[in-house]
C-alpha atoms as a PDB file:
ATOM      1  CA  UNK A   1     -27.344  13.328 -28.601  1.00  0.00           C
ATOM      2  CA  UNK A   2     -27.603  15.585 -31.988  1.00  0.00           C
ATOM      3  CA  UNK A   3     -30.984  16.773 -32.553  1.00  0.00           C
ATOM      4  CA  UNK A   4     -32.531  15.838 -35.655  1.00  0.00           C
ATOM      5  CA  UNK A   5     -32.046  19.686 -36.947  1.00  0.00           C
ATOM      6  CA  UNK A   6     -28.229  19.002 -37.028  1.00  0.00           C
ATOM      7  CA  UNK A   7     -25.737  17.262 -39.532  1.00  0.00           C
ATOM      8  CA  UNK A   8     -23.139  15.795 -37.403  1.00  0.00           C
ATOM      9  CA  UNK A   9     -24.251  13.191 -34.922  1.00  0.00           C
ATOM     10  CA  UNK A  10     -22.935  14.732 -31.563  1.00  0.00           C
ATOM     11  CA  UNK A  11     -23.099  12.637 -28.661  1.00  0.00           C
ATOM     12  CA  UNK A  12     -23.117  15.329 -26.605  1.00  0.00           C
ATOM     13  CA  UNK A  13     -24.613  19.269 -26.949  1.00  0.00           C
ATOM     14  CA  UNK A  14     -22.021  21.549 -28.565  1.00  0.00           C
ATOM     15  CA  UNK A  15     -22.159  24.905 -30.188  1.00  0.00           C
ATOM     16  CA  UNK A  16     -24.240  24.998 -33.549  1.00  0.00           C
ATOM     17  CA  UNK A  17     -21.529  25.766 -35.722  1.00  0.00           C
ATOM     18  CA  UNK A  18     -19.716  22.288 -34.848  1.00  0.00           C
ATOM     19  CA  UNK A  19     -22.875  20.924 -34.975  1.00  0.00           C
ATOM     20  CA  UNK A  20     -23.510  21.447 -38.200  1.00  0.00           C
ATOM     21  CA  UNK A  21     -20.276  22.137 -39.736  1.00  0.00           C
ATOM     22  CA  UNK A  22     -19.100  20.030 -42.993  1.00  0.00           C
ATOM     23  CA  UNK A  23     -16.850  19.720 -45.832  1.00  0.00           C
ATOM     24  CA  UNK A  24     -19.066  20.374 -49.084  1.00  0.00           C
ATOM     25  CA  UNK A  25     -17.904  19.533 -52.753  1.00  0.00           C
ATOM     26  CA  UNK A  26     -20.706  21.508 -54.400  1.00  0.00           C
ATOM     27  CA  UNK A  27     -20.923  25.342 -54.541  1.00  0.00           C
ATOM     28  CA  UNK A  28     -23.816  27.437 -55.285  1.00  0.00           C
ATOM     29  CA  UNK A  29     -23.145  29.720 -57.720  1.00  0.00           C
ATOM     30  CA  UNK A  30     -23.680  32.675 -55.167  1.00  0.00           C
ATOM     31  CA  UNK A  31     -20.629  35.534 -54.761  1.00  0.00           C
ATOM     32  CA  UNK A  32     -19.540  35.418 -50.762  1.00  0.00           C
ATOM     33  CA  UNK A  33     -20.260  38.960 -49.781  1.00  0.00           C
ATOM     34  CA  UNK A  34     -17.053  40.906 -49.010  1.00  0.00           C
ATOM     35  CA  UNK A  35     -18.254  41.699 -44.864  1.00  0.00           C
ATOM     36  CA  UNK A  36     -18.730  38.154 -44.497  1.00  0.00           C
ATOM     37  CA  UNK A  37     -15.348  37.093 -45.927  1.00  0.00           C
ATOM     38  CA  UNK A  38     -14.044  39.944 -43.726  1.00  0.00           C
ATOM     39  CA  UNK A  39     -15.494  38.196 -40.521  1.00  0.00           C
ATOM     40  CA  UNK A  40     -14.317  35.213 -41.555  1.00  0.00           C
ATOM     41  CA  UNK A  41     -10.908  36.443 -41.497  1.00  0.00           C
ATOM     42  CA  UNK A  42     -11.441  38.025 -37.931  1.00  0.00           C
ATOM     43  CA  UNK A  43     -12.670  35.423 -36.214  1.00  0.00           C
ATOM     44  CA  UNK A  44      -9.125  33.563 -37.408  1.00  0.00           C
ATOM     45  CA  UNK A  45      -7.394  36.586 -36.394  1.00  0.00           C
ATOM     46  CA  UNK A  46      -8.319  36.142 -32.794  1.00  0.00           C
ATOM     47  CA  UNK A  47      -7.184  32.607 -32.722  1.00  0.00           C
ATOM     48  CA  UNK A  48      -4.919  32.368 -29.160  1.00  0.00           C
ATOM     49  CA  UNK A  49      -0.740  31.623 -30.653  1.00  0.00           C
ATOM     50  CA  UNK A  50       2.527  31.180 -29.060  1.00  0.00           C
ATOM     51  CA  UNK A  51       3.465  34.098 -27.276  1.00  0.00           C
ATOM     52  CA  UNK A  52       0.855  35.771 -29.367  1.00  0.00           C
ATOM     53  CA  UNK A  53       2.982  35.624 -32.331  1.00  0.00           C
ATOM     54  CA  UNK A  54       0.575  35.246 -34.787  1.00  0.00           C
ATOM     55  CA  UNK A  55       2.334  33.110 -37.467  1.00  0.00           C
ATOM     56  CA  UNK A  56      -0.871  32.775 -40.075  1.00  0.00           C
ATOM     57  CA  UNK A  57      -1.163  33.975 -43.120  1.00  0.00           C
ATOM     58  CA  UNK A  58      -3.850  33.751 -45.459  1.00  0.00           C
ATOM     59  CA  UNK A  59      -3.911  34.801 -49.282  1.00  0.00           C
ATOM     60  CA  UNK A  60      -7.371  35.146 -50.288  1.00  0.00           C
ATOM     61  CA  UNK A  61      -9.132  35.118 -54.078  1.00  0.00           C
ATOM     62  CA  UNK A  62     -12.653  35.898 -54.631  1.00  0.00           C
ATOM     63  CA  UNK A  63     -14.178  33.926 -57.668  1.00  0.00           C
ATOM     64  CA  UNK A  64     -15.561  37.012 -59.026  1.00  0.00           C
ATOM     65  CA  UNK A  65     -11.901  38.540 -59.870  1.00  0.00           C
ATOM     66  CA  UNK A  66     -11.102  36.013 -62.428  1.00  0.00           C
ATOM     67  CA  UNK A  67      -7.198  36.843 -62.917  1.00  0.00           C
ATOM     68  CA  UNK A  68      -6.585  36.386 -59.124  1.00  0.00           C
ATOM     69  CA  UNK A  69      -8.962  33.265 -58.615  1.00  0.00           C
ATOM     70  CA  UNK A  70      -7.567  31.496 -61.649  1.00  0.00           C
ATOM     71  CA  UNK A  71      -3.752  31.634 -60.072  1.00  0.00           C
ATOM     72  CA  UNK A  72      -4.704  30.048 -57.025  1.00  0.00           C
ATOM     73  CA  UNK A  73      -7.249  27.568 -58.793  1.00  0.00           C
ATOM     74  CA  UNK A  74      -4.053  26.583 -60.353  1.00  0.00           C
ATOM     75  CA  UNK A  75      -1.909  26.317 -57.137  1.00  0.00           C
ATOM     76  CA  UNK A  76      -4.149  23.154 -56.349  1.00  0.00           C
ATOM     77  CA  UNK A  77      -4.040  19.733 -57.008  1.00  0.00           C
ATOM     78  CA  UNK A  78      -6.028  18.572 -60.291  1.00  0.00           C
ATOM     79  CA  UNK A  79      -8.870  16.583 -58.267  1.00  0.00           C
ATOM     80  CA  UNK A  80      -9.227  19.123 -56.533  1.00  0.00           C
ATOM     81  CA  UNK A  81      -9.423  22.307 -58.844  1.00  0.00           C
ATOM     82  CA  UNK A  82     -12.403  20.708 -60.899  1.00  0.00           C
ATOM     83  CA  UNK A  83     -15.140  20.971 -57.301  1.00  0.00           C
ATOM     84  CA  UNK A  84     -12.855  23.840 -55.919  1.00  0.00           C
ATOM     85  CA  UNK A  85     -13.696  26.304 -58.828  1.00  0.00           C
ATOM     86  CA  UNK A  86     -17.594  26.571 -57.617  1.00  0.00           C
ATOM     87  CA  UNK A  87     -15.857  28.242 -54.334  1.00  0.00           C
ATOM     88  CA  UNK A  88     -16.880  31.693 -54.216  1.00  0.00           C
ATOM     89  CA  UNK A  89     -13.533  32.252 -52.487  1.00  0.00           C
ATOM     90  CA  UNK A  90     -10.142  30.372 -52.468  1.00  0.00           C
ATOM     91  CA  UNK A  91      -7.579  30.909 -49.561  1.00  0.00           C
ATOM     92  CA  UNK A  92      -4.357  29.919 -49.044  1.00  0.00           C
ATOM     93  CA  UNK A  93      -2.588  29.279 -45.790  1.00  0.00           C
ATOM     94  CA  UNK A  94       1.000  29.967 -44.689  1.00  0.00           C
ATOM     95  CA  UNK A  95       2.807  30.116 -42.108  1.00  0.00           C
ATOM     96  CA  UNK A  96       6.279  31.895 -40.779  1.00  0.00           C
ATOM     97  CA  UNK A  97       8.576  29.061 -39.270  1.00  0.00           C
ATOM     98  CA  UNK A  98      10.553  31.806 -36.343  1.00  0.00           C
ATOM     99  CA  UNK A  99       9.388  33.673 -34.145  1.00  0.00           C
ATOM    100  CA  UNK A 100       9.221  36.749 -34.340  1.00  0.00           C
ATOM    101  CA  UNK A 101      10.962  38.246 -30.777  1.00  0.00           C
ATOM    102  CA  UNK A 102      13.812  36.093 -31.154  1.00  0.00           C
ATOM    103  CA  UNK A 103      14.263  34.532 -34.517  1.00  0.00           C
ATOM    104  CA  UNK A 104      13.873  30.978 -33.118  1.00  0.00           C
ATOM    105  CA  UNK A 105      12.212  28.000 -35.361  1.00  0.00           C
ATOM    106  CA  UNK A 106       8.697  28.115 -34.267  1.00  0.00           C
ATOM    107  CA  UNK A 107       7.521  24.363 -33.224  1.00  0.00           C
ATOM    108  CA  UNK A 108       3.711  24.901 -32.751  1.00  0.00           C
ATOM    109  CA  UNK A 109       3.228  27.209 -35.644  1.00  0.00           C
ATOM    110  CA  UNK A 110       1.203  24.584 -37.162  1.00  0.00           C
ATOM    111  CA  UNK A 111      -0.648  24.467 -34.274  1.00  0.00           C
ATOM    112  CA  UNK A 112      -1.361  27.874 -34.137  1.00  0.00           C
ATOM    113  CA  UNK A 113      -2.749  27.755 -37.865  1.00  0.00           C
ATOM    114  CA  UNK A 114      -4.992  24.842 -37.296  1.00  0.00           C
ATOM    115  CA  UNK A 115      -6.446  26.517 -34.801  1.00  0.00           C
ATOM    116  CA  UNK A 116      -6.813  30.153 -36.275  1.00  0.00           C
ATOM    117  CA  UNK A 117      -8.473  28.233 -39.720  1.00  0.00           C
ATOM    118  CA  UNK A 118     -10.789  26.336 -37.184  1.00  0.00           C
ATOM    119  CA  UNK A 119     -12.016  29.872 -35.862  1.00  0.00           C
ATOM    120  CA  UNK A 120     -12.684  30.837 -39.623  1.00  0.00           C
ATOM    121  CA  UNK A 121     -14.494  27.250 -39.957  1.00  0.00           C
ATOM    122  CA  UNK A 122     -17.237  27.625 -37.154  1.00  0.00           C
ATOM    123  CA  UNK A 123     -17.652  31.636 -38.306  1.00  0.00           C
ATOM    124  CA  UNK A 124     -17.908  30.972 -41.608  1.00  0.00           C
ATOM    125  CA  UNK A 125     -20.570  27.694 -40.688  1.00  0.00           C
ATOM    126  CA  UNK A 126     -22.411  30.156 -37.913  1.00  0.00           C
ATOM    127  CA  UNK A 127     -23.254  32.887 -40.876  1.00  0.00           C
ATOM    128  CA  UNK A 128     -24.491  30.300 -43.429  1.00  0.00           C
ATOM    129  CA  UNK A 129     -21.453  29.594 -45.343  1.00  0.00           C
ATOM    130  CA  UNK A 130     -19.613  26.208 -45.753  1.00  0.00           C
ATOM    131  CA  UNK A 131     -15.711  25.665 -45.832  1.00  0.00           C
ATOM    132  CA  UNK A 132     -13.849  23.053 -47.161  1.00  0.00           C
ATOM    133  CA  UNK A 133     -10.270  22.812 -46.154  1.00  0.00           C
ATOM    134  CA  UNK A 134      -7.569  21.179 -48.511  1.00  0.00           C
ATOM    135  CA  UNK A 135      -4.098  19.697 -48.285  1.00  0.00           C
ATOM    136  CA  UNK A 136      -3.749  19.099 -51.758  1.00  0.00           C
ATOM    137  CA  UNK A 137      -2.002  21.807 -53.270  1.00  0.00           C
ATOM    138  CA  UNK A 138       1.484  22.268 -55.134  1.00  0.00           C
ATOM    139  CA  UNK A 139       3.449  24.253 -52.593  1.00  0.00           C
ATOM    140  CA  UNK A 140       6.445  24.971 -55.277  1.00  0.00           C
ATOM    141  CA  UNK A 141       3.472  26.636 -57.766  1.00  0.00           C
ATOM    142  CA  UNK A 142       2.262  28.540 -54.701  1.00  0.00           C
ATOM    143  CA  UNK A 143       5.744  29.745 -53.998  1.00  0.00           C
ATOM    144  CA  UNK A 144       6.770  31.046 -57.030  1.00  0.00           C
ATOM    145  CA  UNK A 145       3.183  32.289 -57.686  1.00  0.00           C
ATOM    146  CA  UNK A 146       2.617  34.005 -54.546  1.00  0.00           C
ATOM    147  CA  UNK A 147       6.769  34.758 -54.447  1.00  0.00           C
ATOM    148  CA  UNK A 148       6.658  33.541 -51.058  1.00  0.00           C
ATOM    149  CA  UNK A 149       9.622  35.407 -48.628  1.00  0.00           C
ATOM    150  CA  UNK A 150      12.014  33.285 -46.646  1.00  0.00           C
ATOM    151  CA  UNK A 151      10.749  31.713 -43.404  1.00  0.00           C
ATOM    152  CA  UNK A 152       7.090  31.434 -44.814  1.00  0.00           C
ATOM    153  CA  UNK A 153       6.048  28.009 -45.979  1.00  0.00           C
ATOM    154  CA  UNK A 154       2.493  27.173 -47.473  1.00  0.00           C
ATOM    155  CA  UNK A 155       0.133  24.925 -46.160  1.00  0.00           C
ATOM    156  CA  UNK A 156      -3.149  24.100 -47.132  1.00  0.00           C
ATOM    157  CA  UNK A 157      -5.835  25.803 -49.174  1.00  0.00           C
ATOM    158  CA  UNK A 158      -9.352  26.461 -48.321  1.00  0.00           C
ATOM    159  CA  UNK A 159     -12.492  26.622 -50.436  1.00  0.00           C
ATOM    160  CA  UNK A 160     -15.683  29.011 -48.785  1.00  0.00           C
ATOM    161  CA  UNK A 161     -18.976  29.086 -50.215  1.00  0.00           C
ATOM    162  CA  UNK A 162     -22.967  29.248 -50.092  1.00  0.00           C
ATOM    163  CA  UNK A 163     -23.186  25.016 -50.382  1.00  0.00           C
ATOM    164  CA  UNK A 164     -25.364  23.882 -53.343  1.00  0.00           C
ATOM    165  CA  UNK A 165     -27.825  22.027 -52.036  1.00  0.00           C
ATOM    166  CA  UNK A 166     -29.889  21.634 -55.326  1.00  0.00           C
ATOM    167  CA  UNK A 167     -30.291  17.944 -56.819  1.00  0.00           C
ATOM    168  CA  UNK A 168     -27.236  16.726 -58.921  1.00  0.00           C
ATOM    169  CA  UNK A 169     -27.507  17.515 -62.623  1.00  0.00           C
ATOM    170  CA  UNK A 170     -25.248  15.011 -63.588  1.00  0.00           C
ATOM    171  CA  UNK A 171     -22.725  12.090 -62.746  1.00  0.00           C
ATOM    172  CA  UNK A 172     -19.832  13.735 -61.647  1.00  0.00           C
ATOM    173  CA  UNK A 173     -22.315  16.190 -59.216  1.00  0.00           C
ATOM    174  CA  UNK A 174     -23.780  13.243 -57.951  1.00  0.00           C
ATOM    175  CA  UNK A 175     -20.340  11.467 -56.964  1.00  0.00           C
ATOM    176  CA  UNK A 176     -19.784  14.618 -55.216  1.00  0.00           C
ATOM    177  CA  UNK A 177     -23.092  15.078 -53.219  1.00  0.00           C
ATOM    178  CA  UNK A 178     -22.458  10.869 -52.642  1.00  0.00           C
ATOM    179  CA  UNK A 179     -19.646  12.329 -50.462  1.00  0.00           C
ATOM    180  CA  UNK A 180     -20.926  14.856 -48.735  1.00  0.00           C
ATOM    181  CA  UNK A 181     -23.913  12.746 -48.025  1.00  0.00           C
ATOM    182  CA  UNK A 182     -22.008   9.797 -46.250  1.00  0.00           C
ATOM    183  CA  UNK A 183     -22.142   8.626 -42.921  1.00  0.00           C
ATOM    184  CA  UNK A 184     -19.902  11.141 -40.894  1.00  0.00           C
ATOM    185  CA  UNK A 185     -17.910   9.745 -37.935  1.00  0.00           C
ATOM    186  CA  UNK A 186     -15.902  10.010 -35.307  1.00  0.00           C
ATOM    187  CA  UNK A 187     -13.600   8.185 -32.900  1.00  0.00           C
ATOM    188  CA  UNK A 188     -15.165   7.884 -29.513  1.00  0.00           C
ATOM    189  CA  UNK A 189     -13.590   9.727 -26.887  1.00  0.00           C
ATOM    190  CA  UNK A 190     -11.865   6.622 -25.177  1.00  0.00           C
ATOM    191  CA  UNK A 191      -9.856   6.726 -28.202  1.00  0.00           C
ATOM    192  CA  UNK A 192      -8.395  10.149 -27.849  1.00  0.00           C
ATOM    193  CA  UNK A 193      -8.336  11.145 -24.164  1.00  0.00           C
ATOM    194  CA  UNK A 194      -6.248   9.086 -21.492  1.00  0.00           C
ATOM    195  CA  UNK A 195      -5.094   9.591 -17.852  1.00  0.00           C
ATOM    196  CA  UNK A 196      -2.326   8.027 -16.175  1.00  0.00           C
ATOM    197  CA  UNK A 197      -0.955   6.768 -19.319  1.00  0.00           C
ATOM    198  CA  UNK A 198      -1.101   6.781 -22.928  1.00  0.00           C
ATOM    199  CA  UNK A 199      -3.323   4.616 -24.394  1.00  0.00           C
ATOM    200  CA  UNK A 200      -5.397   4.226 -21.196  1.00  0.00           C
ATOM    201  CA  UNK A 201      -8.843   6.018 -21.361  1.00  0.00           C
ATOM    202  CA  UNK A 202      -9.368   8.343 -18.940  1.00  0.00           C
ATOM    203  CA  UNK A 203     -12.786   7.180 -16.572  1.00  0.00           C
ATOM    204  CA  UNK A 204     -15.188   9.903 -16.862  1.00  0.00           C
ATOM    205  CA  UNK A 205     -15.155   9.309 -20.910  1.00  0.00           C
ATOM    206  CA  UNK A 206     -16.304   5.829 -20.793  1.00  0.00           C
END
């Protein structure tokens, strides 16, 4: 079961990172050192793909260049600009539909993004950081924004920061740290994992 050190109630032991790992509306306002958004970025980088092929892409702002950060606040979605401007950096993701040894559409490339922003999840979580990932953004604004090359479609947007874990100073701060704060579940693994057939949960989960 989770210890009473961690924020996600595990029923089993895990690593720390997933442990603890959450989805925080409030930022502190705290710069993300550059060597830390650097590992960040490695630890996606090693994320296993398709043949290797690597089809990630991330466009990164850091809240401290202003120009920069302000074109990607605007890529997002309103409700989402207003808690994701505390970030101390804003990412994009993208991927490239082929492949890249034979030109062929790419079926798991989502796949193989999902998993290389999960890497840059636990990092970021195992160094102190929080990341809250976003599919609420306007991919036609990131496209021309960005000017986005053929084959390479953008996907979600992701907000990194120290988390603020101060006490609300007003209404809308408290709605936010309301969310954070709920109850955080999960469906039990006789949900998810079956043998023999679909739908029929697989013995040793029970």
């Amino acid at each position: 079961m989770a210890s009473s050190e961690t924020r996600n109630p595990v029923d089993l032991p895990v690593l720390s990172a997933i442990a603890n790992r959450w989805s925080p509306y409030r930022f502190a306002n705290q710069a993300v050192e550059d060597e830390k958004i650097r590992r960040v970025l490695e630890a996606a980088r090693w994320a296993a793909s398709s043949f290797n092929d690597q089809p990630w892409y991330f466009i990164v702002a850091r809240r401290r260049d202003e120009p920069e950060f302000q074109t990607m606040l605007e890529c997002l979605m309103e409700a989402n600009q207003a808690w994701a401007s505390r970030a101390g950096v804003l990412m994009l993701t993208c991927i490239r539909t082929t492949f890249q040894y034979n030109g062929k559409p790419n079926r798991v490339a989502l796949h193989d993004l999902g998993q290389a922003a999960g890497y840059l999840a636990l990092q970021a979580t195992e160094m102190g950081l929080q990341v809250h990932q976003m599919a609420g953004i306007n991919l036609s604004v990131v496209r021309q924004k960005y000017e986005l090359p053929e084959g390479v479609e953008p996907q979600t947007a992701i907000a990194i920061g120290y988390p603020d874990t101060t006490a609300p100073a007003d209404e809308q701060n408290q709605q936010w740290a309301d969310r954070e704060n709920g109850a955080r579940k999960r469906n039990p693994l006789s949900a998810q994992v079956f043998t023999g057939k679909f739908g029929q949960s697989s013995p040793f989960v029970d």
